[in-house]
PDB file of N, CA and C in Angstrom:
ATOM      1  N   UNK A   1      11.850-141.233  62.516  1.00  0.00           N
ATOM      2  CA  UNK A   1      12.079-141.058  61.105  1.00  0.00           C
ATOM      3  C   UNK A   1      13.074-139.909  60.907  1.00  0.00           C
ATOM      4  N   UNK A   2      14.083-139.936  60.452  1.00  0.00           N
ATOM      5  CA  UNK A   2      15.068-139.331  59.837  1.00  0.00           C
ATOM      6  C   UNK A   2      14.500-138.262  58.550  1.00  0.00           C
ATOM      7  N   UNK A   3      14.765-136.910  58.621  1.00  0.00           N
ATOM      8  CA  UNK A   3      14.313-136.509  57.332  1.00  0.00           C
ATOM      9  C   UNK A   3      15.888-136.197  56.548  1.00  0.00           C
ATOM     10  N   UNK A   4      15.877-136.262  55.566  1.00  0.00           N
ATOM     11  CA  UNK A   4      16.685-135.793  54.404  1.00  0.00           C
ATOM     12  C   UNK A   4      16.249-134.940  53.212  1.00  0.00           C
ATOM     13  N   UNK A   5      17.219-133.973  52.777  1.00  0.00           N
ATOM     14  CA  UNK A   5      17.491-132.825  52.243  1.00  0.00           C
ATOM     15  C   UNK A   5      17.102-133.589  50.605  1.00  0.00           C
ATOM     16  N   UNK A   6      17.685-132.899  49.727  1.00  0.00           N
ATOM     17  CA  UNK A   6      17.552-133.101  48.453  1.00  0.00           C
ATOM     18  C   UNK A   6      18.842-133.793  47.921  1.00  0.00           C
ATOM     19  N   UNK A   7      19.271-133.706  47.054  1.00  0.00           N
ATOM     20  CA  UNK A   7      20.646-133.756  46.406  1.00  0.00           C
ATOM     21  C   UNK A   7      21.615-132.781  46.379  1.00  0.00           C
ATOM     22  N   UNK A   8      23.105-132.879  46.587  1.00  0.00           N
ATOM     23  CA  UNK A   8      23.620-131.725  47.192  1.00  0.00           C
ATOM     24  C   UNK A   8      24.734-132.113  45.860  1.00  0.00           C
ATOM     25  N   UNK A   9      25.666-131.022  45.951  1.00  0.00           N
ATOM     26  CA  UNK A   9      27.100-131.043  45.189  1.00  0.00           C
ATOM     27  C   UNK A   9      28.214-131.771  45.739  1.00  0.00           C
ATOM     28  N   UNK A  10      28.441-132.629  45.126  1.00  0.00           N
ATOM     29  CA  UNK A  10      29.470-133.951  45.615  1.00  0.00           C
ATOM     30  C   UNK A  10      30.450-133.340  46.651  1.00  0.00           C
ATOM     31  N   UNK A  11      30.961-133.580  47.790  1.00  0.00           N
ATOM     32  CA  UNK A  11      32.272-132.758  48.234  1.00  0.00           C
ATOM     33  C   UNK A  11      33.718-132.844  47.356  1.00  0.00           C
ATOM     34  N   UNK A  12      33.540-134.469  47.446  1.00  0.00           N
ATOM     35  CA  UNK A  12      34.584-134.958  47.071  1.00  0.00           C
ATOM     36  C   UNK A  12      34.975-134.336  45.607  1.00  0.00           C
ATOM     37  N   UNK A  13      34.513-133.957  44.626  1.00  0.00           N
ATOM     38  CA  UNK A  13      34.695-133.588  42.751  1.00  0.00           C
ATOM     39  C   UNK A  13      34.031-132.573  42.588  1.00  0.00           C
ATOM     40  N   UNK A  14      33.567-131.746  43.825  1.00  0.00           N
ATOM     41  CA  UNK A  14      33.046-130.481  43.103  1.00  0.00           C
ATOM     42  C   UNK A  14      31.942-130.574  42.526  1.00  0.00           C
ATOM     43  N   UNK A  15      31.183-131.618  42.340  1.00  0.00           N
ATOM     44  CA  UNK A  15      30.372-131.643  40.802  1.00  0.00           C
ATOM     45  C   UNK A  15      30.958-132.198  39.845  1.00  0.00           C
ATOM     46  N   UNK A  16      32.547-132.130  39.047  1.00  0.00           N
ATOM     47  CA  UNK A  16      32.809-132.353  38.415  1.00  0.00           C
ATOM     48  C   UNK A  16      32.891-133.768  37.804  1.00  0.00           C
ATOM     49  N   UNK A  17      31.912-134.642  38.616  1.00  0.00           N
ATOM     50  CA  UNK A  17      32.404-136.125  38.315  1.00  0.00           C
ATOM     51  C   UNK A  17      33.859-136.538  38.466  1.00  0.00           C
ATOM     52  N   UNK A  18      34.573-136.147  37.862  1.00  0.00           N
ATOM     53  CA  UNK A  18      36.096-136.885  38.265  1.00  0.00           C
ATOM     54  C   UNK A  18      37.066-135.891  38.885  1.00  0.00           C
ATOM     55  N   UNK A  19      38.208-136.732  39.183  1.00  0.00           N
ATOM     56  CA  UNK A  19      38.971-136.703  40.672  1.00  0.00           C
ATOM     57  C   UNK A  19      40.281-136.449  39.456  1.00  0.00           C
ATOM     58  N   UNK A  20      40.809-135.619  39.566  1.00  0.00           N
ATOM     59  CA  UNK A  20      42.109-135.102  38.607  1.00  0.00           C
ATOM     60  C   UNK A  20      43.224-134.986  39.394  1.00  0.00           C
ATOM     61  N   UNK A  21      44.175-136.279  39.166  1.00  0.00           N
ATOM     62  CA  UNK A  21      45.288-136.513  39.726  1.00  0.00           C
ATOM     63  C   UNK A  21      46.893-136.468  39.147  1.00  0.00           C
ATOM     64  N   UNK A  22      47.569-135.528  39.935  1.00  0.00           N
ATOM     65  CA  UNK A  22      49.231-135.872  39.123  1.00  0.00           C
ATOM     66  C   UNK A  22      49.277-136.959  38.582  1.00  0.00           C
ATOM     67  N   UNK A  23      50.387-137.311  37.228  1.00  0.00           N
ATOM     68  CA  UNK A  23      49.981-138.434  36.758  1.00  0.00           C
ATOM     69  C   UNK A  23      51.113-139.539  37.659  1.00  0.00           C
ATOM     70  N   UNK A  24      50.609-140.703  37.978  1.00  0.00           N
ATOM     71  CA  UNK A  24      52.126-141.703  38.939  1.00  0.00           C
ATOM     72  C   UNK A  24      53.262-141.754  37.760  1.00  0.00           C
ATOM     73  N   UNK A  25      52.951-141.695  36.767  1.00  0.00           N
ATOM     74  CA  UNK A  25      54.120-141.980  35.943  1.00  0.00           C
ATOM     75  C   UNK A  25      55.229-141.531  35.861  1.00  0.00           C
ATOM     76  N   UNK A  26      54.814-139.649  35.455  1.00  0.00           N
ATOM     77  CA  UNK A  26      55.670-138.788  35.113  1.00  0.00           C
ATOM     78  C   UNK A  26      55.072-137.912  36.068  1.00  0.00           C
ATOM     79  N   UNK A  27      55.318-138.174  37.087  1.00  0.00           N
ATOM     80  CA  UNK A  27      55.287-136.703  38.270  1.00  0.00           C
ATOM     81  C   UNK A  27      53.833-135.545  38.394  1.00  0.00           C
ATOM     82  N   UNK A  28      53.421-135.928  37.360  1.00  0.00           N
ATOM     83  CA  UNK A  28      52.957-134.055  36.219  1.00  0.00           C
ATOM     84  C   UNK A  28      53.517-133.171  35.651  1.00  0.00           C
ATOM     85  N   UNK A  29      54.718-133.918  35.072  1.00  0.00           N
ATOM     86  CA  UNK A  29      55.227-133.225  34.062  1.00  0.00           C
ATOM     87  C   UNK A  29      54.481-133.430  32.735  1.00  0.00           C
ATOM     88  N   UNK A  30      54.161-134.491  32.288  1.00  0.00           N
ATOM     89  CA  UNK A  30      53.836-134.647  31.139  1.00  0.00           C
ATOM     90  C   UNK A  30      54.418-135.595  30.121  1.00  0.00           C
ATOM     91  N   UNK A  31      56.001-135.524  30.505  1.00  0.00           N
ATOM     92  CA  UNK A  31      57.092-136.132  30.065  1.00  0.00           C
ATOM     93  C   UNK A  31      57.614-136.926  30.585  1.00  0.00           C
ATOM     94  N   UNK A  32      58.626-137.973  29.440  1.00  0.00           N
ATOM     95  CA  UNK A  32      59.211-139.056  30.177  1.00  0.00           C
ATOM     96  C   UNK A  32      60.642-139.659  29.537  1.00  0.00           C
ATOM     97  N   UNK A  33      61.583-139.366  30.453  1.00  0.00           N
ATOM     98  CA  UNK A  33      62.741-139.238  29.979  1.00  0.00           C
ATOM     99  C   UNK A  33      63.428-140.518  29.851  1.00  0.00           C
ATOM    100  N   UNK A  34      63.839-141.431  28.951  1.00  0.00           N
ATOM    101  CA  UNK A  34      64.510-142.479  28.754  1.00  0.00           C
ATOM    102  C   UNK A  34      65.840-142.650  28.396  1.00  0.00           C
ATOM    103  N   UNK A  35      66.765-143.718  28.446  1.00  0.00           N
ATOM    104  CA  UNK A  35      68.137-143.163  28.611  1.00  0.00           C
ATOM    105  C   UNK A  35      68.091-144.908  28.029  1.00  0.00           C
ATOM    106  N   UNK A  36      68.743-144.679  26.206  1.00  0.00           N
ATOM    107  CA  UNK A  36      69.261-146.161  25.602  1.00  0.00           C
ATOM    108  C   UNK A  36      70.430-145.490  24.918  1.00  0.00           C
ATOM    109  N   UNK A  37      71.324-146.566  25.684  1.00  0.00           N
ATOM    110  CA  UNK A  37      72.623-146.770  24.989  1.00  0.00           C
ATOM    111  C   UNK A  37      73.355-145.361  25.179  1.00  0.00           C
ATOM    112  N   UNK A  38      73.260-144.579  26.421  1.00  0.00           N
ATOM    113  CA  UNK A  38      73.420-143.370  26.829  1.00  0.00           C
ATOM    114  C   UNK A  38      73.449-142.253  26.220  1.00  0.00           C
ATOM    115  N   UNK A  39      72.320-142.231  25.309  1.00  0.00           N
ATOM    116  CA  UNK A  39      71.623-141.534  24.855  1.00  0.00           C
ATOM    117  C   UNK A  39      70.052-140.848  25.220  1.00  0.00           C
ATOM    118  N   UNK A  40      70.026-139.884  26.132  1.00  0.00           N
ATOM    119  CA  UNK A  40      68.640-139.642  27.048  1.00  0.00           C
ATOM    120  C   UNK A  40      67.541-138.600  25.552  1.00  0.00           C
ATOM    121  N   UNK A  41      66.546-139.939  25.767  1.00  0.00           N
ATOM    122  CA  UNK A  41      65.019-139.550  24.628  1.00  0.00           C
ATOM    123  C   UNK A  41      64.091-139.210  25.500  1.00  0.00           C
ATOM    124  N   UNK A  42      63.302-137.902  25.070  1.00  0.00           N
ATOM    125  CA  UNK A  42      62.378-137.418  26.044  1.00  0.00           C
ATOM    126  C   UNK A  42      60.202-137.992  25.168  1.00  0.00           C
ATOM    127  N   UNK A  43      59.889-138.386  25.709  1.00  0.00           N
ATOM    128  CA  UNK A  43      58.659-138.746  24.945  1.00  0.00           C
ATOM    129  C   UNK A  43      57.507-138.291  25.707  1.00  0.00           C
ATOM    130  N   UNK A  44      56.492-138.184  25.088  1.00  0.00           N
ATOM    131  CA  UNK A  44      55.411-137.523  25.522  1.00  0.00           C
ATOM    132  C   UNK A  44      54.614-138.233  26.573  1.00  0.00           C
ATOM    133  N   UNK A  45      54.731-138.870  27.888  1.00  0.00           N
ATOM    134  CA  UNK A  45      53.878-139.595  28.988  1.00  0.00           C
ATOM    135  C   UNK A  45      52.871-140.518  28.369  1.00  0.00           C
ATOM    136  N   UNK A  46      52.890-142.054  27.934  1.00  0.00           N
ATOM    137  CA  UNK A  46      52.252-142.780  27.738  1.00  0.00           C
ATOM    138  C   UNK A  46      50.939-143.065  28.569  1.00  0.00           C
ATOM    139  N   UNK A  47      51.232-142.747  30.398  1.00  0.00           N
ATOM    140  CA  UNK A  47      50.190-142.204  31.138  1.00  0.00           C
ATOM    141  C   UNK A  47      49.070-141.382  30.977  1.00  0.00           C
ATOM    142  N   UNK A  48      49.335-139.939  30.385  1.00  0.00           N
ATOM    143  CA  UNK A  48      48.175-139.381  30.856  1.00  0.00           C
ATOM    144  C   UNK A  48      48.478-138.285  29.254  1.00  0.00           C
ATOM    145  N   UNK A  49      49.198-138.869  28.596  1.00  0.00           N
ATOM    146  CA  UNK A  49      49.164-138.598  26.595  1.00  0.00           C
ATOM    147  C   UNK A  49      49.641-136.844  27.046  1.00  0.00           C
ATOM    148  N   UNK A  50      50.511-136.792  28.024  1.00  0.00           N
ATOM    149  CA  UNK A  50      51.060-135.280  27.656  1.00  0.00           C
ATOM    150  C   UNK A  50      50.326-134.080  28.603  1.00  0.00           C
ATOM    151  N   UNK A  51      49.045-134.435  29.002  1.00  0.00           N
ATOM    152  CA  UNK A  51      48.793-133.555  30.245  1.00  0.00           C
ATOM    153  C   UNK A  51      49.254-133.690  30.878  1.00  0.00           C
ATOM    154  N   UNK A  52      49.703-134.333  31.897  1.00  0.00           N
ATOM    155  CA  UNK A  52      50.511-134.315  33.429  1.00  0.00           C
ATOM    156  C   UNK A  52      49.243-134.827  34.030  1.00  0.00           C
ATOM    157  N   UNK A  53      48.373-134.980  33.814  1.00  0.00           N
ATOM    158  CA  UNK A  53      47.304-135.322  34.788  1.00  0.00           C
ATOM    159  C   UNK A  53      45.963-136.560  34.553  1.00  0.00           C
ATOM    160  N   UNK A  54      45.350-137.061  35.252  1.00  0.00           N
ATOM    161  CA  UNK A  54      44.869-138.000  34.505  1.00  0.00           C
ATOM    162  C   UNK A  54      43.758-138.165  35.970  1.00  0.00           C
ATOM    163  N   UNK A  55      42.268-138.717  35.185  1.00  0.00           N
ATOM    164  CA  UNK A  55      41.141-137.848  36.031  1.00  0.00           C
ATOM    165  C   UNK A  55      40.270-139.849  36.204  1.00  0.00           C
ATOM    166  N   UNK A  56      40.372-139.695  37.224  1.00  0.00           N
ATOM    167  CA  UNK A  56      39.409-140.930  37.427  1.00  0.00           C
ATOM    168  C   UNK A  56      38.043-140.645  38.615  1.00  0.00           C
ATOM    169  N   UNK A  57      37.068-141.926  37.834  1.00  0.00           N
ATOM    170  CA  UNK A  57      35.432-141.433  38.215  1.00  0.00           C
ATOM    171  C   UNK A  57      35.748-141.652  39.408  1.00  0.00           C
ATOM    172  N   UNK A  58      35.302-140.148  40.633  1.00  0.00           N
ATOM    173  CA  UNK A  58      34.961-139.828  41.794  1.00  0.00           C
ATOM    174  C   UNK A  58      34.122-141.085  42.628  1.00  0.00           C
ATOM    175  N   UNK A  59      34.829-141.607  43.467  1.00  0.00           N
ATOM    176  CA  UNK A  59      34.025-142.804  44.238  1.00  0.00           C
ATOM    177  C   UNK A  59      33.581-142.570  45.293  1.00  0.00           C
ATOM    178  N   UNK A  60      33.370-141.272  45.364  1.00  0.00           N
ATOM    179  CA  UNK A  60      32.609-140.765  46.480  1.00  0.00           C
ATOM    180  C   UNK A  60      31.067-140.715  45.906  1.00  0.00           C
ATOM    181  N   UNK A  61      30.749-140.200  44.919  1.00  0.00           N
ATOM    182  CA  UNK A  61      29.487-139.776  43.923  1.00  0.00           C
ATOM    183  C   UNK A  61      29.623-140.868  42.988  1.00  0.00           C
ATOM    184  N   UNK A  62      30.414-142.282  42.838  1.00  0.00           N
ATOM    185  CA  UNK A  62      30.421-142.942  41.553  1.00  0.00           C
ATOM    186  C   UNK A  62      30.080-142.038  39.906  1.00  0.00           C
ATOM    187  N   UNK A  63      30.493-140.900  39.667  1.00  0.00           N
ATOM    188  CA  UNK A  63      30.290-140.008  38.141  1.00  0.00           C
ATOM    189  C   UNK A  63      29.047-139.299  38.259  1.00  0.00           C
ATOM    190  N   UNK A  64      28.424-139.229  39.103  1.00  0.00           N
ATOM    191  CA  UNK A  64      27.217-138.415  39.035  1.00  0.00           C
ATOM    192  C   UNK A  64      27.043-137.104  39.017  1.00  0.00           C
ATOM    193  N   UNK A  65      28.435-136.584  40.355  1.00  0.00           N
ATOM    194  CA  UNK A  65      28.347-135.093  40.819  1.00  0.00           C
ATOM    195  C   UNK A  65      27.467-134.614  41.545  1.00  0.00           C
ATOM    196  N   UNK A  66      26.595-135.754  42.144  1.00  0.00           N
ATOM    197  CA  UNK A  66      25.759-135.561  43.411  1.00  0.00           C
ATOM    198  C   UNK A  66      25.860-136.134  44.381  1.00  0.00           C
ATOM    199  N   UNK A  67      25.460-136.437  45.453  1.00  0.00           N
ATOM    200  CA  UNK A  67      24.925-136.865  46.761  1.00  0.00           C
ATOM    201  C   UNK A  67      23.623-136.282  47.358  1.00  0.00           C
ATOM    202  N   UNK A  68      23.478-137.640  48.002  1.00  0.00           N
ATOM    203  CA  UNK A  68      21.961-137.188  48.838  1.00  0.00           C
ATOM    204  C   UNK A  68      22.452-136.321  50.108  1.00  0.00           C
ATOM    205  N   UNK A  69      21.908-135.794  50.626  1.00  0.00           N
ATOM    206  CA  UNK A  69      21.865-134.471  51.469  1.00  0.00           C
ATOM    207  C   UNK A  69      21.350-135.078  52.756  1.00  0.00           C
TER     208      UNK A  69
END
């Protein structure tokens, strides 16, 4: 028989439930530079609405912020 611990703090998120990633869109800038009729418009990242970053649920812990030990 195997014994096991309690519930521990996720490795993977800290706890934090999600995984906070540069955004693929715009680098992590935030921004996103478009170029009509050679005219370059800068707009706010439709990706991740202007943070630079954009946080998806930890699939190590599926959103919990735990693991068994």
């Amino acid at each position: 028989m195997v014994k096991r611990g309690g519930d521990m703090t996720c490795p993977a998120c800290k706890g934090e439930r999600f995984i906070h990633m540069d955004c693929p869109r715009c680098g992590g800038s935030g921004l996103r530079t478009i170029t009509e009729k050679g005219v370059k418009k800068t707009y706010k990242c439709e990706g991740c609405g202007g943070s630079g970053y954009v946080e998806y649920v930890c699939p190590t812990c599926h959103g919990c912020g735990k693991v068994r030990g």
